[in-house]
C-alpha atoms as a PDB file:
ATOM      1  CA  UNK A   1       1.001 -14.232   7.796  1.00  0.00           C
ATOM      2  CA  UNK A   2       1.842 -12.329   4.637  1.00  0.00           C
ATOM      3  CA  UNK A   3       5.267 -12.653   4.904  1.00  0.00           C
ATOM      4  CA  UNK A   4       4.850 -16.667   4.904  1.00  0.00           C
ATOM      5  CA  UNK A   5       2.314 -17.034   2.440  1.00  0.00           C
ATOM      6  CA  UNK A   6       4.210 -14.809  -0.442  1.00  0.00           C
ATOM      7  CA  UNK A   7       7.458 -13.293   0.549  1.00  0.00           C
ATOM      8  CA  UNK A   8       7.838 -11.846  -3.097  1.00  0.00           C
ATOM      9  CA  UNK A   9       4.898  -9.742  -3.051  1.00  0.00           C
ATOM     10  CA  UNK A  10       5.255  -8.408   0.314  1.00  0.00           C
ATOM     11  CA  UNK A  11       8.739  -7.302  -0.746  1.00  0.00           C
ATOM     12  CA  UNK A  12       6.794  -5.379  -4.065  1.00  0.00           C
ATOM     13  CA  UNK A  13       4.543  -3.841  -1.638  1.00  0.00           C
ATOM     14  CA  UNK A  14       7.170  -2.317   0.321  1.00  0.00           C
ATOM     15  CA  UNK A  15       9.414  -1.535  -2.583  1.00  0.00           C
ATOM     16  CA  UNK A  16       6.527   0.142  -4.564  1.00  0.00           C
ATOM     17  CA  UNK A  17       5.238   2.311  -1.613  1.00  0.00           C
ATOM     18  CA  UNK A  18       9.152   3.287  -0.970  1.00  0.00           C
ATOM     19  CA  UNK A  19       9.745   4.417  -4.781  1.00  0.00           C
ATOM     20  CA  UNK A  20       6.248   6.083  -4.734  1.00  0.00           C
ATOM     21  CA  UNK A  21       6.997   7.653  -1.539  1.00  0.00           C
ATOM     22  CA  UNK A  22      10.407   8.994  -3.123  1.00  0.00           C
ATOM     23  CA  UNK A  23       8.626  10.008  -6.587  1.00  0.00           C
ATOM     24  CA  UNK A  24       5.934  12.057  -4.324  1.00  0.00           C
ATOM     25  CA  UNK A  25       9.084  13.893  -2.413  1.00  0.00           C
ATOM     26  CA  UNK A  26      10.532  14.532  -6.052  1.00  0.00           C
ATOM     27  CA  UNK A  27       6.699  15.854  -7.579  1.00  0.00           C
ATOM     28  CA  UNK A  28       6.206  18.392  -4.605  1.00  0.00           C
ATOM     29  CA  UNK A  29      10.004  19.701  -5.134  1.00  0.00           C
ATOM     30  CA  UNK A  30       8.982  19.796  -9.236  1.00  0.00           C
ATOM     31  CA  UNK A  31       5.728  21.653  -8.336  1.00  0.00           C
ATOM     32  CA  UNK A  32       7.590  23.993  -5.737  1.00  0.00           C
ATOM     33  CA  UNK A  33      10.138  24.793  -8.988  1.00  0.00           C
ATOM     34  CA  UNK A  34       7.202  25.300 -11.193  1.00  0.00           C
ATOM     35  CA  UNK A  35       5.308  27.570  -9.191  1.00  0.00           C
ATOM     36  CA  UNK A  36       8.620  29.477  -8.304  1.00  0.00           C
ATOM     37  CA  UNK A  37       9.731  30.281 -11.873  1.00  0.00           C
ATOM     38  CA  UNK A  38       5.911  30.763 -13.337  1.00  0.00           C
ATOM     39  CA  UNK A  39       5.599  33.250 -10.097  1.00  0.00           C
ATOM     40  CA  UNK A  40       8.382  35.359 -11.113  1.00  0.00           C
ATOM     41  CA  UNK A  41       8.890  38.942 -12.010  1.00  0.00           C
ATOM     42  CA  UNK A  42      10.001  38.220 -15.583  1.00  0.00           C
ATOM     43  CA  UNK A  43       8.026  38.087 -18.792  1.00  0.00           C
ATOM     44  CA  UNK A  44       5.491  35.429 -18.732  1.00  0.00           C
ATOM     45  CA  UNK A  45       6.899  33.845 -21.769  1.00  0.00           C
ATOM     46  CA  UNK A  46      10.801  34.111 -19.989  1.00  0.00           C
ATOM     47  CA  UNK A  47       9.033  32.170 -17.270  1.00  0.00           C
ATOM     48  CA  UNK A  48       7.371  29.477 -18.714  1.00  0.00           C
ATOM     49  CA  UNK A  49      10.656  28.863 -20.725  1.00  0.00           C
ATOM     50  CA  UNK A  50      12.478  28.449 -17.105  1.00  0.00           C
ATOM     51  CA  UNK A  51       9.730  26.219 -16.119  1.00  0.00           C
ATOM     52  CA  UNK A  52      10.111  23.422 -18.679  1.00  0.00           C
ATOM     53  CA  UNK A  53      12.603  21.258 -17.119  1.00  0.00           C
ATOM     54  CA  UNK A  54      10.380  20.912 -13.708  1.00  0.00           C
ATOM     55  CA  UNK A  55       7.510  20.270 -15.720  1.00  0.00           C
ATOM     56  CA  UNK A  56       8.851  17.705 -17.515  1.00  0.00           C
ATOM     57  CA  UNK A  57      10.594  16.710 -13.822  1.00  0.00           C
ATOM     58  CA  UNK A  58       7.186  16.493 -12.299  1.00  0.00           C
ATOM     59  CA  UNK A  59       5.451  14.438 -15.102  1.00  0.00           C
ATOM     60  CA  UNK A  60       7.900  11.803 -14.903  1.00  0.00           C
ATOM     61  CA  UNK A  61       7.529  11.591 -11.017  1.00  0.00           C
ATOM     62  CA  UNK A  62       3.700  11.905 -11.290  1.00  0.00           C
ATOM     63  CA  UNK A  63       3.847   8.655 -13.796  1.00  0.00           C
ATOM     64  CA  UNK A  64       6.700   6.801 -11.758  1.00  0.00           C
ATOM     65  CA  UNK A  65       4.680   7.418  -8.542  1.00  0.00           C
ATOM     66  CA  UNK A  66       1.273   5.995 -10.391  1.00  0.00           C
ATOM     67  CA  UNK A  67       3.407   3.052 -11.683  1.00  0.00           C
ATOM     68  CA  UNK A  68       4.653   2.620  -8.696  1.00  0.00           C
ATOM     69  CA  UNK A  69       1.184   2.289  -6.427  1.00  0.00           C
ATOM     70  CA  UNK A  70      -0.045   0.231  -9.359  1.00  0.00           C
ATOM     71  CA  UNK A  71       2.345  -2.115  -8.596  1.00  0.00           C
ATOM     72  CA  UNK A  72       2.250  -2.102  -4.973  1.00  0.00           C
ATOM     73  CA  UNK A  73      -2.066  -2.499  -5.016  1.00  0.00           C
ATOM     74  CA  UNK A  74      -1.614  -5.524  -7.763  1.00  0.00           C
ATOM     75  CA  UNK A  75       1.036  -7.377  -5.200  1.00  0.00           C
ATOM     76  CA  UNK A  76      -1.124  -6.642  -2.150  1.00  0.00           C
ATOM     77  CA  UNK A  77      -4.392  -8.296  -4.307  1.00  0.00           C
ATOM     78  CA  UNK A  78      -2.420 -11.305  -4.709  1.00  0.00           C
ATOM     79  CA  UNK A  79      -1.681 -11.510  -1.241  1.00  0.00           C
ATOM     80  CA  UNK A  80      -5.160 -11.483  -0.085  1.00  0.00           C
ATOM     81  CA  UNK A  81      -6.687 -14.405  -1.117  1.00  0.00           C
ATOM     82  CA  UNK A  82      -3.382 -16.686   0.016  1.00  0.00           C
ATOM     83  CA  UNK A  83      -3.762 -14.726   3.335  1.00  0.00           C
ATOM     84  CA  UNK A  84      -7.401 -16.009   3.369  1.00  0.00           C
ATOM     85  CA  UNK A  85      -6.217 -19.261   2.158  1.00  0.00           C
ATOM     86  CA  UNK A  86      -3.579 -19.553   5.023  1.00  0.00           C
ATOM     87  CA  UNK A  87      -5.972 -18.536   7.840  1.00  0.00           C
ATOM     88  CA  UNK A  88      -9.002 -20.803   6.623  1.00  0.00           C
ATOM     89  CA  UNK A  89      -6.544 -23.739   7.105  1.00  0.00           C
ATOM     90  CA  UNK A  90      -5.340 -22.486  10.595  1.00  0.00           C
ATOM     91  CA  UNK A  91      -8.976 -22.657  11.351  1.00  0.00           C
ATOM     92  CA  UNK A  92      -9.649 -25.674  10.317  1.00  0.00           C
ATOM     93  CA  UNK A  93      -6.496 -27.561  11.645  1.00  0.00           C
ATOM     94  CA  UNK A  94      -7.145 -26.029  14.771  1.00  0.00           C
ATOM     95  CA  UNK A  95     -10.900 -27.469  14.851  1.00  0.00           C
ATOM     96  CA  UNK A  96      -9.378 -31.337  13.925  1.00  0.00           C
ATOM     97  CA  UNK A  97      -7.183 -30.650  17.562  1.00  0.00           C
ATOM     98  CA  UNK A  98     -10.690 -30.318  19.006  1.00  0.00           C
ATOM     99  CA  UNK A  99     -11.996 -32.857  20.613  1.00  0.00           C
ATOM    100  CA  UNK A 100     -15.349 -34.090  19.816  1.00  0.00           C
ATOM    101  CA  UNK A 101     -16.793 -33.258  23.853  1.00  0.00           C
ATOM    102  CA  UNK A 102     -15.852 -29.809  23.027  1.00  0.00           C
ATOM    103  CA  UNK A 103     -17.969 -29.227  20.773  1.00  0.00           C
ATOM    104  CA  UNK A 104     -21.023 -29.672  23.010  1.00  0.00           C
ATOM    105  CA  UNK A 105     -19.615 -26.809  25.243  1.00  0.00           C
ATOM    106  CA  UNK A 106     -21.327 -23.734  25.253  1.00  0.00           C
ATOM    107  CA  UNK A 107     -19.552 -21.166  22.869  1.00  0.00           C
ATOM    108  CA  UNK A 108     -17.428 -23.005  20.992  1.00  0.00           C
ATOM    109  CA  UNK A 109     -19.295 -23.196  18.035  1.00  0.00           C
ATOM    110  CA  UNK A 110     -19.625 -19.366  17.999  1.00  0.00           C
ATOM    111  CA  UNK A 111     -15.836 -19.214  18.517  1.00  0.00           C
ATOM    112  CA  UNK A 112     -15.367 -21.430  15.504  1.00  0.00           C
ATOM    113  CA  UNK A 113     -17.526 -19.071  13.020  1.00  0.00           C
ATOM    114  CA  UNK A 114     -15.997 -16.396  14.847  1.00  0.00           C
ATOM    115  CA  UNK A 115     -12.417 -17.675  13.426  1.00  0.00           C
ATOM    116  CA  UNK A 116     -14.075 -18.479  10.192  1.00  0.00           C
ATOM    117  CA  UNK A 117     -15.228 -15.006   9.730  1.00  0.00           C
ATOM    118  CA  UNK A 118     -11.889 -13.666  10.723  1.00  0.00           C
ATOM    119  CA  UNK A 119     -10.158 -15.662   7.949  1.00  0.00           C
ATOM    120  CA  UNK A 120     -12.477 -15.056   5.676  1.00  0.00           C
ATOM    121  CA  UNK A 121     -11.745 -10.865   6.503  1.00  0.00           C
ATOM    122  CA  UNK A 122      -7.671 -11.423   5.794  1.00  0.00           C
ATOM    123  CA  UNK A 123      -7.879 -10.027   2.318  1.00  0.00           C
ATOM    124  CA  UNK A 124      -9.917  -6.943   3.817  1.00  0.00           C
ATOM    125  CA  UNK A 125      -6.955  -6.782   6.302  1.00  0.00           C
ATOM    126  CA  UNK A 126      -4.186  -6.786   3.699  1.00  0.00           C
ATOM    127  CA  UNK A 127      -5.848  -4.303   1.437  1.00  0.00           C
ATOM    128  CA  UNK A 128      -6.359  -1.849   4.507  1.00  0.00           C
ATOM    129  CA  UNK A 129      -2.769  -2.537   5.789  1.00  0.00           C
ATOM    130  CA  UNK A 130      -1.061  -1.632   2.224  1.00  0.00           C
ATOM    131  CA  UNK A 131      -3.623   1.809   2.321  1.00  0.00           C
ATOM    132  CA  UNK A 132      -1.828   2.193   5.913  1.00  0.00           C
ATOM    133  CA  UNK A 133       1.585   1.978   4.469  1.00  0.00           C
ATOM    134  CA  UNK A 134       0.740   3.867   1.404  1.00  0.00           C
ATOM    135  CA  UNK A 135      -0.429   6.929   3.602  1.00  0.00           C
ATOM    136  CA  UNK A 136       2.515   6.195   5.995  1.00  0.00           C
ATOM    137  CA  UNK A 137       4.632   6.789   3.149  1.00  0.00           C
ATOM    138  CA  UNK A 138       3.004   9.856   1.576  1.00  0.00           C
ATOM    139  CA  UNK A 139       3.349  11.933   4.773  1.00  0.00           C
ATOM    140  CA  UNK A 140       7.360  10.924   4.879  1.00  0.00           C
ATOM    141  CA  UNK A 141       7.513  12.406   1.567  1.00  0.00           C
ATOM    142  CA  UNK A 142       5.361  15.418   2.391  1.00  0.00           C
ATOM    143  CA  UNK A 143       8.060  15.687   5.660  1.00  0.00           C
ATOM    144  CA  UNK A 144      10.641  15.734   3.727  1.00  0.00           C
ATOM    145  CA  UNK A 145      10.259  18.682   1.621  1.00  0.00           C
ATOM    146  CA  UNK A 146      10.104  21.787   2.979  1.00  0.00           C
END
């Protein structure tokens, strides 16, 4: 339903988790180059000197990765509410095929506020699925560094 409501901002959702994904691979390599040169058996100043360039290389993933999920969780909030949108008028289009005898049958009333509810719960779903993809992501990065 996302993909018909806002193609666009599905597209930055899956774009921004794939760059942060890719920034988090590049911050744990950084970090693994930090720790290796600031663990070394050289002076501590001779160290921290060999450090510099992954420090500065993990600072610029940490801030690309932020950026990145920033703009992932702003397209995802404007999918929401056109998700709800969407499925509030599948609900109601599908109560106008109803006819009026089916209303008096037990349940369908309850199956109508059921639907209602369920629309009404789309921008829950979308925010949930982009924290799916986001954590689907991390743990590819994570993977892929060893």
């Amino acid at each position: 339903m996302a993909w018909r409501t806002d193609r666009r901002a599905v597209l930055a959702v899956a774009a921004g988790q794939a760059v942060a994904a890719v920034a988090t691979a590049v911050a744990l390599l950084a970090t693994t180059s930090v720790l290796t040169h600031l663990l070394d058996e050289r002076p501590w100043r001779a160290s921290a000197d060999a450090a510099w360039p992954a420090v500065l290389t993990l600072l610029i993933a940490v801030a690309v990765r932020y950026t990145a999920v920033s703009g992932a969780r702003m397209a995802a909030a404007r999918i929401g509410p056109r998700c709800v949108t969407e499925a509030s008028y599948a609900v109601v289009a599908g109560a106008n095929r109803l006819e009026l005898a089916a209303y008096e049958h037990p349940g369908v009333v309850d199956a109508m506020e059921a639907a209602d509810d369920g629309a009404q719960a789309m921008a829950d779903l979308v925010a949930e699925a982009q924290g799916v993809i986001a954590s689907l992501a991390q743990m590819a990065a994570a993977t892929s560094v060893w």
